[in-house]
C-alpha atoms as a PDB file:
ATOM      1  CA  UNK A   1     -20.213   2.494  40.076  1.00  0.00           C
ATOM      2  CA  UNK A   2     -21.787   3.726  36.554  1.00  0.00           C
ATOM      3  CA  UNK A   3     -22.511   7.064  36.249  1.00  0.00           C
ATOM      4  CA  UNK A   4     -26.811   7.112  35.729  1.00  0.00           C
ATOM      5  CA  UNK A   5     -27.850   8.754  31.951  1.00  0.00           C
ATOM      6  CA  UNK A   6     -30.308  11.367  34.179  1.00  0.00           C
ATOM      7  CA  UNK A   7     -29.111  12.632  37.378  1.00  0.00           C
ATOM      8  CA  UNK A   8     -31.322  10.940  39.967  1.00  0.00           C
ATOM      9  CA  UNK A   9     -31.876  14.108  42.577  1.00  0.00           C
ATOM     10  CA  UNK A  10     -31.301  16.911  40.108  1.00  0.00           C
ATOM     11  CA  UNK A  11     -32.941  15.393  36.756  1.00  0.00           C
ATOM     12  CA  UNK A  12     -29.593  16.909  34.798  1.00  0.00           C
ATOM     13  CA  UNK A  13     -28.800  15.191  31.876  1.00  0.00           C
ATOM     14  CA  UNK A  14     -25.856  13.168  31.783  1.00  0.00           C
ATOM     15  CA  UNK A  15     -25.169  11.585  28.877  1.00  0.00           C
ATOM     16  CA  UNK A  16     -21.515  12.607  27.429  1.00  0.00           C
ATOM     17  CA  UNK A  17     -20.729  14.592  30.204  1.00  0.00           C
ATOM     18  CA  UNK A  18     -17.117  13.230  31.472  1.00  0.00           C
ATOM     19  CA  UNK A  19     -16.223  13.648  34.866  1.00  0.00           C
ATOM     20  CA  UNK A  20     -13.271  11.765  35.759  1.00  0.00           C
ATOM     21  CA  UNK A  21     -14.130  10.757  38.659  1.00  0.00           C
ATOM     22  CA  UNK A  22     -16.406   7.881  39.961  1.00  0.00           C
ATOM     23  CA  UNK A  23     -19.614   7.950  40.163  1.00  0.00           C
ATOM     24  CA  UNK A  24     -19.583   8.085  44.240  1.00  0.00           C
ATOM     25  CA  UNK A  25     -17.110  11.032  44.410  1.00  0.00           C
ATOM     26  CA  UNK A  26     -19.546  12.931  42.221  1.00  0.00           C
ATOM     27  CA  UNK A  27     -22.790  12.358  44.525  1.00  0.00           C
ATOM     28  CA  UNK A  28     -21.309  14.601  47.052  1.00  0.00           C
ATOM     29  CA  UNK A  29     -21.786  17.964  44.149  1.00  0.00           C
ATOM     30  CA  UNK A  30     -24.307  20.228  44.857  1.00  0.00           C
ATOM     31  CA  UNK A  31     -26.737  21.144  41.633  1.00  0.00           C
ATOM     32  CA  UNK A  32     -25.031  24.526  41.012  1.00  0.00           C
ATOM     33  CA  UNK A  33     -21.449  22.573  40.673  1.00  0.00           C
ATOM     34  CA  UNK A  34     -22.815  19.982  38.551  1.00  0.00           C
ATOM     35  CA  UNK A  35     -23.829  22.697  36.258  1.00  0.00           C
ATOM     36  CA  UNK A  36     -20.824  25.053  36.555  1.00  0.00           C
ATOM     37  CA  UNK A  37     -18.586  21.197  35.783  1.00  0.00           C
ATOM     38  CA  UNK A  38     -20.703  20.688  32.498  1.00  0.00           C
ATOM     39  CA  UNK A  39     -20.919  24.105  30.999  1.00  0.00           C
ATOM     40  CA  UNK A  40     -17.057  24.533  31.927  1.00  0.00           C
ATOM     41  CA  UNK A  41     -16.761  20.730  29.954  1.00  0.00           C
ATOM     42  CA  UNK A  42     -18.649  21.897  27.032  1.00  0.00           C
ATOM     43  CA  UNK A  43     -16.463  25.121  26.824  1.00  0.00           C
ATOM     44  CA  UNK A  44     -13.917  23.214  26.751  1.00  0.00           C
ATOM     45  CA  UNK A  45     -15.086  19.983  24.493  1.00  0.00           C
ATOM     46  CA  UNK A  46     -16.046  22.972  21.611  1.00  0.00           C
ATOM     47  CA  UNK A  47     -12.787  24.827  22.116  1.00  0.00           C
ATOM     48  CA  UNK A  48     -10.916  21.424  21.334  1.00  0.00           C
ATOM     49  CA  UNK A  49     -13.357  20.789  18.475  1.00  0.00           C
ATOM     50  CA  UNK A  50     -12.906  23.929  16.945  1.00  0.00           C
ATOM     51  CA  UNK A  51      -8.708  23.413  17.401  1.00  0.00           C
ATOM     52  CA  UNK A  52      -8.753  20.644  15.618  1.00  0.00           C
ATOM     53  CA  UNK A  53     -10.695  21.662  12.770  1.00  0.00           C
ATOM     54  CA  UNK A  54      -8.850  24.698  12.762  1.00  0.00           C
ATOM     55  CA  UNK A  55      -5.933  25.285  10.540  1.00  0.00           C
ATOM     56  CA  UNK A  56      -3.817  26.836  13.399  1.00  0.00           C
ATOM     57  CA  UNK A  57      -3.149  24.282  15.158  1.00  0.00           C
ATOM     58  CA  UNK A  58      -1.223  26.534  17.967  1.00  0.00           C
ATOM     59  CA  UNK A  59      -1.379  24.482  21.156  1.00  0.00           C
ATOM     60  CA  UNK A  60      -0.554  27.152  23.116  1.00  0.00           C
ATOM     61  CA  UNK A  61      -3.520  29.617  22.303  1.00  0.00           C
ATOM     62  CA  UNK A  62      -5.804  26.503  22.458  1.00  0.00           C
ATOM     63  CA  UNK A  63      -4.506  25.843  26.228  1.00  0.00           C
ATOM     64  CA  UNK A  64      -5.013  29.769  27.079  1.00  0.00           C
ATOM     65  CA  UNK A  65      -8.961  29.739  25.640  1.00  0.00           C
ATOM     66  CA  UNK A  66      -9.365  26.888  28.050  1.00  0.00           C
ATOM     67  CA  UNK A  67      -7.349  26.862  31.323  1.00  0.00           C
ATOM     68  CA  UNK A  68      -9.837  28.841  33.847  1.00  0.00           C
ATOM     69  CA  UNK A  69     -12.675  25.828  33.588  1.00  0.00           C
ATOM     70  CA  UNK A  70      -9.879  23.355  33.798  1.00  0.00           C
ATOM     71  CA  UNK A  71      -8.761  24.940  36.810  1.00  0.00           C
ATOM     72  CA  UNK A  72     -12.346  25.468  38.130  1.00  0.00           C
ATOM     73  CA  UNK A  73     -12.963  21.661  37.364  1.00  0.00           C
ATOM     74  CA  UNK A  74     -10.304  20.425  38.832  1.00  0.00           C
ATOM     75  CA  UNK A  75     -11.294  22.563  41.816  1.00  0.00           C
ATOM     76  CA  UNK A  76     -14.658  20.376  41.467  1.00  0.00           C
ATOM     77  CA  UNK A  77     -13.479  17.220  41.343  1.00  0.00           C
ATOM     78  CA  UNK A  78     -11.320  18.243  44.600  1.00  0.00           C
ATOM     79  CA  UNK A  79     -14.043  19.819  46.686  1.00  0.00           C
ATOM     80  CA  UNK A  80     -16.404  16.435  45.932  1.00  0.00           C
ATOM     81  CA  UNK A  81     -13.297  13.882  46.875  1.00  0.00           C
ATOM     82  CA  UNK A  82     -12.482  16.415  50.256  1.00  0.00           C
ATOM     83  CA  UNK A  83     -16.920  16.086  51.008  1.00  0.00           C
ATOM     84  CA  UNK A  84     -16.631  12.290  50.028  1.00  0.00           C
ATOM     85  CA  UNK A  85     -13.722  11.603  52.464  1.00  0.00           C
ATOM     86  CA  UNK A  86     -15.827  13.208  54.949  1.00  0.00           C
ATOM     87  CA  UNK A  87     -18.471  10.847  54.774  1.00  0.00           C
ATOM     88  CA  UNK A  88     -16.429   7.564  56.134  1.00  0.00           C
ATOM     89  CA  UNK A  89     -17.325   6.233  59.441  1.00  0.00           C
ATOM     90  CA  UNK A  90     -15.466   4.638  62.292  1.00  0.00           C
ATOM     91  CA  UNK A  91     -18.588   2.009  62.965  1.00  0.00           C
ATOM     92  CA  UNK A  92     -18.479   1.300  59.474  1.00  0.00           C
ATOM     93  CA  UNK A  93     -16.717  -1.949  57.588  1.00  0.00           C
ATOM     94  CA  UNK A  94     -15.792  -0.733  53.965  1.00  0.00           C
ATOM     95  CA  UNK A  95     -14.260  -2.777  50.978  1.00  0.00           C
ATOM     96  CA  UNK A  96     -11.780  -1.925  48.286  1.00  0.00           C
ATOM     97  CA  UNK A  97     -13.527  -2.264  45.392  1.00  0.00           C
ATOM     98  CA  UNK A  98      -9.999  -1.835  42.800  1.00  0.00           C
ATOM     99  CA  UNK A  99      -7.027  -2.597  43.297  1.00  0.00           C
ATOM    100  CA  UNK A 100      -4.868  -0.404  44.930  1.00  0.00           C
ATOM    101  CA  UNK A 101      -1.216  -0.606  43.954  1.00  0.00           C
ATOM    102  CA  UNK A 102       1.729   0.040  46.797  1.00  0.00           C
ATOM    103  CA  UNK A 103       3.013   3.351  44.534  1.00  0.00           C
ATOM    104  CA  UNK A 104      -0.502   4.729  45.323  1.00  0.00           C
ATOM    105  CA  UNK A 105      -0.338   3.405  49.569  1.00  0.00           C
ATOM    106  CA  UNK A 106       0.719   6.337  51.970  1.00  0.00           C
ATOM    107  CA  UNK A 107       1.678   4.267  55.300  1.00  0.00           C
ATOM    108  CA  UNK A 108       1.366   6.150  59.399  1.00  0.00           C
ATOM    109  CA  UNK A 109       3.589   5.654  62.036  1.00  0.00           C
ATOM    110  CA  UNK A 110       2.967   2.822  64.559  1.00  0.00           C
ATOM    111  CA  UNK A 111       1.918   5.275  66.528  1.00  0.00           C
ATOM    112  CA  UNK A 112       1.121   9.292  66.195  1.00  0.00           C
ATOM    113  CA  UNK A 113      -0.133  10.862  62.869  1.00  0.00           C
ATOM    114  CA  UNK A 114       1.406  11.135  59.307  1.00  0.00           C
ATOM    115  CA  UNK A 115       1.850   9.314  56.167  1.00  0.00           C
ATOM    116  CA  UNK A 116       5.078   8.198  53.928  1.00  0.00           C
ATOM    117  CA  UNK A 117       5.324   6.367  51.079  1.00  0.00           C
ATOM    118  CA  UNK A 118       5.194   2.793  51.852  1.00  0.00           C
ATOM    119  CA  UNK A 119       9.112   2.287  50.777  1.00  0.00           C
ATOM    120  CA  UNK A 120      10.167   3.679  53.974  1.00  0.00           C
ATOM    121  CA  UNK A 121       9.501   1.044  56.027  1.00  0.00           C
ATOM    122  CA  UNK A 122       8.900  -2.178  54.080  1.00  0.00           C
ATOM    123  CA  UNK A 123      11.020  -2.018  50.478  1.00  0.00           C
ATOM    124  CA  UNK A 124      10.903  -6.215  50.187  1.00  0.00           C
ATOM    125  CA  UNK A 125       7.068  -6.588  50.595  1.00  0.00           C
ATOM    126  CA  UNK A 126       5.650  -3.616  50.096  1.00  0.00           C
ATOM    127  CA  UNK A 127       1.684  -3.722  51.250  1.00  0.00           C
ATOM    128  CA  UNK A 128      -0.984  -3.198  48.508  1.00  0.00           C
ATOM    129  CA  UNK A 129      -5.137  -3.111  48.937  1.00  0.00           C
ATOM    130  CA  UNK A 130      -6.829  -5.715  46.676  1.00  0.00           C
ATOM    131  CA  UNK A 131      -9.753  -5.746  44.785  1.00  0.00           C
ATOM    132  CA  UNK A 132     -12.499  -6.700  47.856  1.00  0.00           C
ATOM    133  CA  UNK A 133      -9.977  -6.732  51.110  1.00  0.00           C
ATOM    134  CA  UNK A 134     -12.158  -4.804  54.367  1.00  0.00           C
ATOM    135  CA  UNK A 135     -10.926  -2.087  55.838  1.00  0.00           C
ATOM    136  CA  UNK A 136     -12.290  -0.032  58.657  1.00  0.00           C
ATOM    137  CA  UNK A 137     -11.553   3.374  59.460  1.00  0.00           C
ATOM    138  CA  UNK A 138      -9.317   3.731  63.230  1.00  0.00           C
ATOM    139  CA  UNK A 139      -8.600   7.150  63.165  1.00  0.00           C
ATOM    140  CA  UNK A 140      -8.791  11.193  61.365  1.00  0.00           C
ATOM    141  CA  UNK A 141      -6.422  13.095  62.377  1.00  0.00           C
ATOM    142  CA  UNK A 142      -6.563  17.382  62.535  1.00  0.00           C
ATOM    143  CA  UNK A 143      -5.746  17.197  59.127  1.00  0.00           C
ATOM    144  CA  UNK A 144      -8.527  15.390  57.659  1.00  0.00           C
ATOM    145  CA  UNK A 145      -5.977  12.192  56.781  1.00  0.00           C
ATOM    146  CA  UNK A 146      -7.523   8.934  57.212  1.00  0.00           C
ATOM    147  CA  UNK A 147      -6.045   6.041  59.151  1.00  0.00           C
ATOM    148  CA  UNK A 148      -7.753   2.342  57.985  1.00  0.00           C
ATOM    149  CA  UNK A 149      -6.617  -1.238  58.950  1.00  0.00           C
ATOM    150  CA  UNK A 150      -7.423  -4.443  57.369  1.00  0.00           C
ATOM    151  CA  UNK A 151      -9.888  -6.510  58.834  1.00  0.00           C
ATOM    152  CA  UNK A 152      -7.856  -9.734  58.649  1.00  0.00           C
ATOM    153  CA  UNK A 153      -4.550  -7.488  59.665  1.00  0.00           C
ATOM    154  CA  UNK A 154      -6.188  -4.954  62.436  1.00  0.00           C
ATOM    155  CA  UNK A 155      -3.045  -5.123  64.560  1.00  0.00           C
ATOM    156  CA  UNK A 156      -0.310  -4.707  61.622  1.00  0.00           C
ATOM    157  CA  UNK A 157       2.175  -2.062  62.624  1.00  0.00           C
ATOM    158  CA  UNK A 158       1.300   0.751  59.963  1.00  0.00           C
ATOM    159  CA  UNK A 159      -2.256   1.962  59.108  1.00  0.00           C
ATOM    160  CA  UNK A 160      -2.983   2.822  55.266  1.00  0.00           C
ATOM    161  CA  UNK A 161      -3.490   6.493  55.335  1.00  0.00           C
ATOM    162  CA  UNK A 162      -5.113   8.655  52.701  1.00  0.00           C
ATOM    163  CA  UNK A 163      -5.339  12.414  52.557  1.00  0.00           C
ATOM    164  CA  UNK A 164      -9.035  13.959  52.390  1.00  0.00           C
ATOM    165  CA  UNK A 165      -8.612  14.874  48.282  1.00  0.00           C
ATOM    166  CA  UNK A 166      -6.965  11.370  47.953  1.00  0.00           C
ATOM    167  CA  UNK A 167      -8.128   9.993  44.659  1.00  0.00           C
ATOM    168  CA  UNK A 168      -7.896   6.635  45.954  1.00  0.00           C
ATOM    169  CA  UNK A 169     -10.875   7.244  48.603  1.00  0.00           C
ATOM    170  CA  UNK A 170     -12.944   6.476  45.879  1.00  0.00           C
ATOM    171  CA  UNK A 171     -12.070   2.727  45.633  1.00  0.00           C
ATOM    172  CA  UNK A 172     -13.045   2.460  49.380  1.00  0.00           C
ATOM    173  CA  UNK A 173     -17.078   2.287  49.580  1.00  0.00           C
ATOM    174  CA  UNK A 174     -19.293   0.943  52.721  1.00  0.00           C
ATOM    175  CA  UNK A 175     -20.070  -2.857  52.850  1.00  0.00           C
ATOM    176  CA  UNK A 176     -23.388  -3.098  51.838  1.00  0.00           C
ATOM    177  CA  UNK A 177     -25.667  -5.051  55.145  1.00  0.00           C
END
């Protein structure tokens, strides 16, 4: 997923803006956000500049000039994962596209709703999601968490689950027919 140089439905230009976040999280901003994320990350990319050409190099006044568009971007970035997780499917057969390492995996109950780390219930092999494993999508609970099996393991005891502003969700994209 490689972030285009032009935005292809707004025609914003791209080019050195750094989102930190894929490409496929960051469809799901409307123009106005887009805009509010870059002029927020050029505040912030001049601030920096003009820190370290500065000869005060106090880290703290540098972090006050630029911590309400950090907070608003991270508020970005959170409001475009919460819209992308939103967009899965039940009908739909999706594929890890990154590894997914078993620190990162939330496991459910074999039955009911929640999610725990994955140490709770298997410390000796401890699941992970690899690079092109399917998954489809059994179950969102009231919460917005997301419940997926493995294709090849659709009657394992524990579902992976993922809250909605999981970072992770952005591995997980749709098969392609």
């Amino acid at each position: 997923m490689r972030k285009p140089k032009i935005h292809p439905e707004y025609k914003i230009d791209l080019v050195g803006i750094k989102f930190r976040e894929r490409w496929n999280i960051v469809l799901h901003a409307k123009k106005e956000e887009i805009e509010n994320y870059i002029s927020n990350f050029m505040h912030i990319e001049k601030k920096n500049k003009e820190w370290s050409e500065s000869e005060n190099k106090d880290w703290w006044q540098k972090r006050l000039s630029v911590v309400n568009e950090t907070v608003q971007n991270n508020h970005l970035r959170k409001l475009w994962r919460k819209r992308h997780s939103e967009s899965f499917k039940e009908e739909t057969i999706y594929r890890i596209d990154k590894n997914i390492k078993r620190w990162e995996i939330k496991l459910g109950p074999s039955s009911g709703h929640g999610l725990a780390s994955s140490y709770h219930w298997r410390r000796k092999d401890c699941p992970s999601l690899s690079k092109n494993d399917m998954l489809v999508l059994t179950n969102v609970d009231e919460m917005g968490n997301l419940y997926f099996s493995k294709i090849n393991e659709i009657n394992a005891p524990h579902p992976y689950v993922f809250n909605r502003e999981n970072v992770q969700l952005g591995f997980i994209i749709p098969l392609e027919s």
